[in-house]
Protein backbone atom coordinates (compact mmCIF):
# COMPACT_ATOMS: atom_id res chain seq x y z
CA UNK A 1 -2.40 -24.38 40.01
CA UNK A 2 1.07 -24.07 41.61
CA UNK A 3 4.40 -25.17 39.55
CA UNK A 4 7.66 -26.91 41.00
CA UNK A 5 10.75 -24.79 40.22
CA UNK A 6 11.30 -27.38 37.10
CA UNK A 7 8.20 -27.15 35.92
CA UNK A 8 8.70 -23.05 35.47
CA UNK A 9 12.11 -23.66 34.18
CA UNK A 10 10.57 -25.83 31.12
CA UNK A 11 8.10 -23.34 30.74
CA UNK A 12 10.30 -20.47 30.75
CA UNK A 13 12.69 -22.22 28.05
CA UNK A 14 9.67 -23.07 25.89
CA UNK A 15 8.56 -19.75 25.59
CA UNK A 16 12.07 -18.67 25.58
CA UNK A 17 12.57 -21.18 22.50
CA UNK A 18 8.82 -20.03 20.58
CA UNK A 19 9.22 -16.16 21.11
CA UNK A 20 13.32 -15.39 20.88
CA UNK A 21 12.61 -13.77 24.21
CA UNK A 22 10.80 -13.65 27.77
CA UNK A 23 9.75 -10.77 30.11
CA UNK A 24 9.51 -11.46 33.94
CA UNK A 25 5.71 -9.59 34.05
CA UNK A 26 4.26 -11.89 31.99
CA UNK A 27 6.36 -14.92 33.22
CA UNK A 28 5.16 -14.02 36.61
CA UNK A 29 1.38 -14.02 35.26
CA UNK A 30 1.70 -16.87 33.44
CA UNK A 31 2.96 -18.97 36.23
CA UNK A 32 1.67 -17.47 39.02
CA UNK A 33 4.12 -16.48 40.67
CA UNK A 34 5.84 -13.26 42.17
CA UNK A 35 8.46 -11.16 39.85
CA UNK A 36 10.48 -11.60 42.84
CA UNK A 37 10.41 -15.78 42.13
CA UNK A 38 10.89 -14.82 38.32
CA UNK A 39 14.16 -13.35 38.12
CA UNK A 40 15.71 -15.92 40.95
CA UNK A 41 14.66 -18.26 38.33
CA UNK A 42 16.29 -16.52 35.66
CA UNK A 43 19.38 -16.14 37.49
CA UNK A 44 19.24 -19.42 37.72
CA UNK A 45 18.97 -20.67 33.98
CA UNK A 46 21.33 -17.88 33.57
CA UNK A 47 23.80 -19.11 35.82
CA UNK A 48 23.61 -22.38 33.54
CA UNK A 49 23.95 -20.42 30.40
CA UNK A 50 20.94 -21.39 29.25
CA UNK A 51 19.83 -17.74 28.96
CA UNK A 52 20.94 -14.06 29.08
CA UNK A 53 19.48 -11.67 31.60
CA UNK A 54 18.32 -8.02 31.10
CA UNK A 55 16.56 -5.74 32.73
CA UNK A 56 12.93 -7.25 32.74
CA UNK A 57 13.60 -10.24 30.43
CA UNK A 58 15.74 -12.61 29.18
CA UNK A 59 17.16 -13.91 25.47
CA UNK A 60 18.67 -16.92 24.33
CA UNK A 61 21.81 -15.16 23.03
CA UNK A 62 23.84 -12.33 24.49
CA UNK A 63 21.91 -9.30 23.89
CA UNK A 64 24.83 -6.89 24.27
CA UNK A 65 26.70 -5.46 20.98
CA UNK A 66 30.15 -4.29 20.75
CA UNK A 67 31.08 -2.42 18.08
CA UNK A 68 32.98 -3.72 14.64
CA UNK A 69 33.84 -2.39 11.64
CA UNK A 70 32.00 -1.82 8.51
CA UNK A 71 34.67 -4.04 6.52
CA UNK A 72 33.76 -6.81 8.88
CA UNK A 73 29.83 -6.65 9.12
CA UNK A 74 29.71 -6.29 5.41
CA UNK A 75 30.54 -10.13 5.20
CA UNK A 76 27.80 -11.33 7.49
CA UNK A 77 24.40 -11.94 6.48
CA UNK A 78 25.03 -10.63 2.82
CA UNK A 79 21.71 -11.98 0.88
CA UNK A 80 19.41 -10.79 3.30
CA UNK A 81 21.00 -7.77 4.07
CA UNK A 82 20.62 -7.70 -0.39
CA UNK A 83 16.68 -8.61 0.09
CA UNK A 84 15.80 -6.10 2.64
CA UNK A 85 17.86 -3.27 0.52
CA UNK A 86 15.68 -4.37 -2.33
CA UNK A 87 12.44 -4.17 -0.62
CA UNK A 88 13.25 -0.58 0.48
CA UNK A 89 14.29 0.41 -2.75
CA UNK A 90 11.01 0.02 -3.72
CA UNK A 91 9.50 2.17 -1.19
CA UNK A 92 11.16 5.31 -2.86
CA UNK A 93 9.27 7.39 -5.43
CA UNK A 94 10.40 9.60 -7.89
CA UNK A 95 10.94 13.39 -5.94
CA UNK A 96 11.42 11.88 -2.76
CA UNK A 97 13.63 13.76 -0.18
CA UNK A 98 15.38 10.93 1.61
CA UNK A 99 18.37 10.25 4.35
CA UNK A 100 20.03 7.50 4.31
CA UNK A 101 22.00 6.96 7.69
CA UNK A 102 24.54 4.39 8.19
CA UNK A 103 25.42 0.74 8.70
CA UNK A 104 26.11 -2.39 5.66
CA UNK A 105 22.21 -2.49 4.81
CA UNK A 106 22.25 1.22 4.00
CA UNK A 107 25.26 1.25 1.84
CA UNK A 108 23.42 -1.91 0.26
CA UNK A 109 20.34 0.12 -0.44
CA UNK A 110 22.30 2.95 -1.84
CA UNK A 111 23.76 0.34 -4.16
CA UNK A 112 20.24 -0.20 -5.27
CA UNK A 113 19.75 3.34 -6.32
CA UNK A 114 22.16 4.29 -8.91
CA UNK A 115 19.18 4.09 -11.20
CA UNK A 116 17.17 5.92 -9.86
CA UNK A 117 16.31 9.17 -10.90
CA UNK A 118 14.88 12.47 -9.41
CA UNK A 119 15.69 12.08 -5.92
CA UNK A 120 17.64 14.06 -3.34
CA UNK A 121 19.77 11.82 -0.97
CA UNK A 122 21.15 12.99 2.53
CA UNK A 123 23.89 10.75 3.73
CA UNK A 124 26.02 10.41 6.46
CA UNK A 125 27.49 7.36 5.80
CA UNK A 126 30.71 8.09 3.02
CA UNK A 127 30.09 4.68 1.24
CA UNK A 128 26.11 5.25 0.56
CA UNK A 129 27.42 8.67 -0.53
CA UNK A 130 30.44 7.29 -2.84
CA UNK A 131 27.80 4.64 -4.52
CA UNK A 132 25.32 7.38 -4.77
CA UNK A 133 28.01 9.38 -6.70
CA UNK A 134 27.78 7.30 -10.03
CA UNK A 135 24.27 8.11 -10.59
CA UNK A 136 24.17 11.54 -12.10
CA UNK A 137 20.75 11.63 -12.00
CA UNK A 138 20.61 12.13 -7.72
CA UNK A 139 21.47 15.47 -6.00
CA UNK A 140 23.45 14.14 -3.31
CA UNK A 141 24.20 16.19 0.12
CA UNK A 142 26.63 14.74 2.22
CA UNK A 143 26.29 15.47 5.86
CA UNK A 144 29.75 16.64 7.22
CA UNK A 145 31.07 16.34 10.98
CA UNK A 146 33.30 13.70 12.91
CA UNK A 147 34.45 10.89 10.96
CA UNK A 148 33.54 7.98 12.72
CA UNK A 149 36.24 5.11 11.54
CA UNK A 150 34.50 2.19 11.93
CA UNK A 151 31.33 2.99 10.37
CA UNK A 152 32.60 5.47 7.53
CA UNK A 153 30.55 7.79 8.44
CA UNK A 154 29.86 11.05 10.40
CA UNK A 155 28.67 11.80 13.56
CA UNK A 156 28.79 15.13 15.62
CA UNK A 157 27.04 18.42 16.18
CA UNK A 158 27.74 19.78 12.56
CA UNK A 159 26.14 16.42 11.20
CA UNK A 160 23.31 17.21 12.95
CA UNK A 161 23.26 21.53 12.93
CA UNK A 162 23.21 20.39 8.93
CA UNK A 163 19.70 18.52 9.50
CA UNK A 164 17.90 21.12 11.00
CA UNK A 165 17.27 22.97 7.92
CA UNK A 166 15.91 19.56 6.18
CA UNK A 167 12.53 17.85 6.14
CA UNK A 168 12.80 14.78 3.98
CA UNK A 169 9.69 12.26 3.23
CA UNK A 170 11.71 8.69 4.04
CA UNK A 171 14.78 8.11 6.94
CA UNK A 172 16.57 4.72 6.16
CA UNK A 173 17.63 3.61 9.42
CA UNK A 174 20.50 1.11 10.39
CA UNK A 175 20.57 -0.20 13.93
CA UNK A 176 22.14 -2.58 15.96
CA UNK A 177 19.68 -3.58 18.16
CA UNK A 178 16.46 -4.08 18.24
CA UNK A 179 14.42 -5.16 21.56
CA UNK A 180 10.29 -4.60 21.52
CA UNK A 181 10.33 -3.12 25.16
CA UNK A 182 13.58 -0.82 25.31
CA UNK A 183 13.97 0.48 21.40
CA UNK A 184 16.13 0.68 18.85
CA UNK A 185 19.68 1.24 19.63
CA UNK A 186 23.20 1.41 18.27
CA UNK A 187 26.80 0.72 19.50
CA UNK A 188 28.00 4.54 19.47
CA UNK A 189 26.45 7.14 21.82
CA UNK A 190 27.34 9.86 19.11
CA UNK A 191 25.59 8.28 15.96
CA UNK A 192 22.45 7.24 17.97
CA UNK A 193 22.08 11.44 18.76
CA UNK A 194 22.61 11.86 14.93
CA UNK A 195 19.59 9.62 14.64
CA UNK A 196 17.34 10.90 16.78
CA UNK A 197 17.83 14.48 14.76
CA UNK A 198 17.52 12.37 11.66
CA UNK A 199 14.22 10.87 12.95
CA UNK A 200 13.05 14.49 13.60
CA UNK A 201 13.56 15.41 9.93
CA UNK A 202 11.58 12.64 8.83
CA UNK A 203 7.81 12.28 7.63
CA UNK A 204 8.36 8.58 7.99
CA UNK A 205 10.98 6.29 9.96
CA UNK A 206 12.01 3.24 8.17
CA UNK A 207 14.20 0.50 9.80
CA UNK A 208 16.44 -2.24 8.22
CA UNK A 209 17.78 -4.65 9.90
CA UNK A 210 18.58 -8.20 9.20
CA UNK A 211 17.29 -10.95 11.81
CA UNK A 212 20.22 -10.59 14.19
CA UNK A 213 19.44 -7.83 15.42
CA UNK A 214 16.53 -8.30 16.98
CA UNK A 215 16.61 -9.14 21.05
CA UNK A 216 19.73 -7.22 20.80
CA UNK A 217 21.09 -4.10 22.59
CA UNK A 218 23.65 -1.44 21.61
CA UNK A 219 25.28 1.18 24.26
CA UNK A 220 23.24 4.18 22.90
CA UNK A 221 19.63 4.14 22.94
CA UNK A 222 18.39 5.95 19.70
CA UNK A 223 14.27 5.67 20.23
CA UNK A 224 11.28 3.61 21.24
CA UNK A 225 9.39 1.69 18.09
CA UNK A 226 6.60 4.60 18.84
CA UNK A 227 8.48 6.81 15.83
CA UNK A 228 8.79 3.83 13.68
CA UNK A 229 6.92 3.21 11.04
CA UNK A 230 8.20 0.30 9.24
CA UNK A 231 10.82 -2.15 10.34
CA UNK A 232 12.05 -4.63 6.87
CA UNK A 233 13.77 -8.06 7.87
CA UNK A 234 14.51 -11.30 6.80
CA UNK A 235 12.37 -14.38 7.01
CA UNK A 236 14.77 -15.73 10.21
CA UNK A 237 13.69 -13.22 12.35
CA UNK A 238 12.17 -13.88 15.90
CA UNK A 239 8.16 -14.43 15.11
CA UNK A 240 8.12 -13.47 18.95
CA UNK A 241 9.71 -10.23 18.53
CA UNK A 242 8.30 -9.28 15.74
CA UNK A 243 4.66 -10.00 16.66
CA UNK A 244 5.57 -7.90 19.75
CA UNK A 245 6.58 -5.35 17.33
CA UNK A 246 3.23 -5.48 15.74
CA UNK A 247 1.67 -4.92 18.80
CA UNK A 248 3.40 -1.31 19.25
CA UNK A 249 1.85 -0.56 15.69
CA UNK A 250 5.01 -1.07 13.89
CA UNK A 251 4.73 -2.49 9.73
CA UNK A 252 7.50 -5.67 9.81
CA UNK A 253 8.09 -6.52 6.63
CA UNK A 254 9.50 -9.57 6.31
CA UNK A 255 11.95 -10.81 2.80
């Protein structure tokens, strides 16, 4: 069966529409069709905004991040952001090593702990660390290095030098992105090295991330869901993207 050029531009919005994104191999199964024909007709819908392009797909929103700061984000998406903190909270058990790395979820979830007891906390971000600081009953080690403004947190070769004497059972990882073929990512080149020594400190990798971040994509690439374990959303995230998720053997945990 061969399709008219409308005919692949409906089905390419449907999916579009059911998933939260499209990727030009399996467009060009589905519809028979060379890759070649794909991305003209993604240029296309793009050209019409009804898309954005990337490099072997396509979302419905822009998929590139720029960076703001933590003052800002903090306002946006606050309940869920409250839910998925919660959930992760109850991940931790007493004698747990943990890092907590930075970002408005992961000063949420250090919120959550400041009744918790017998746990040591490695933070870079200085918020997690300053709401960590009114629960005597946490050892606390705050990572030291470049201050990056617009996270309040630290980033840098001493940040990481300090991690290479750690091993810690849980990571708590902020991104800004999240896309099921490239990886996580964030907006800074410097904190997305700080997580990949993070990640190698770790027993287990676990991500939070509210529902706009997934389909997204940050300037620095941090890894590729093969060292996640566990991603925790909210209920508005792409079922697309999150079933692809699944697929890579990555827990989603939706709140």
């Amino acid at each position: 069966m061969s399709y008219t050029i409308a005919e692949r531009h409906k089905h390419i919005l449907k999916s579009l529409q059911a998933k939260g994104y499209v990727n030009v191999t399996e467009l060009s199964r589905e519809l028979r069709v060379s890759t070649v024909t794909i991305r003209k007709d993604l240029k296309l819908l793009e050209d019409r905004k009804l898309l954005f392009r990337t490099h072997g797909s396509a979302t419905p929103q822009n998929p590139y991040i720029t960076d703001r700061h933590v003052n800002e984000k903090e306002k946006i998406q606050v309940e869920q952001k409250t839910k998925i903190a919660e959930c992760a909270a109850g991940l931790i058990e007493q004698h747990n090593s943990i890092i907590l790395a930075s970002g408005t979820t992961i000063n949420e979830l250090a919120r959550q702990l400041t009744k918790k007891e017998n746990l040591t906390i490695i933070c870079s971000s200085l918020i997690a660390a300053q709401h960590l600081s009114l629960n005597p009953n946490v050892e606390v080690i705050q990572l030291g290095g470049m201050l990056r403004k617009s996270s309040s947190s630290v980033v840098g070769p001493h940040a990481e030098k300090m991690l290479e004497g750690f091993n810690s059972n849980i990571l708590f990882l902020g991104v800004d992105g999240i896309d099921p073929d490239y990886g996580l990512t964030t907006t800074n080149a410097l904190e997305a090295s700080l997580n990949q020594v993070m990640i190698d400190a770790a027993q287990k990798v676990v991500i939070l991330a509210d529902s706009t971040k997934f389909g997204r994509r940050g300037f620095g690439k941090i890894c590729g869901l093969e060292k996640v374990e566990t991603i925790i959303t909210d209920a508005n995230a792409s079922l697309g993207i999150i079933a692809k998720c699944r697929e890579k053997g990555v827990e989603v945990i939706t709140v």
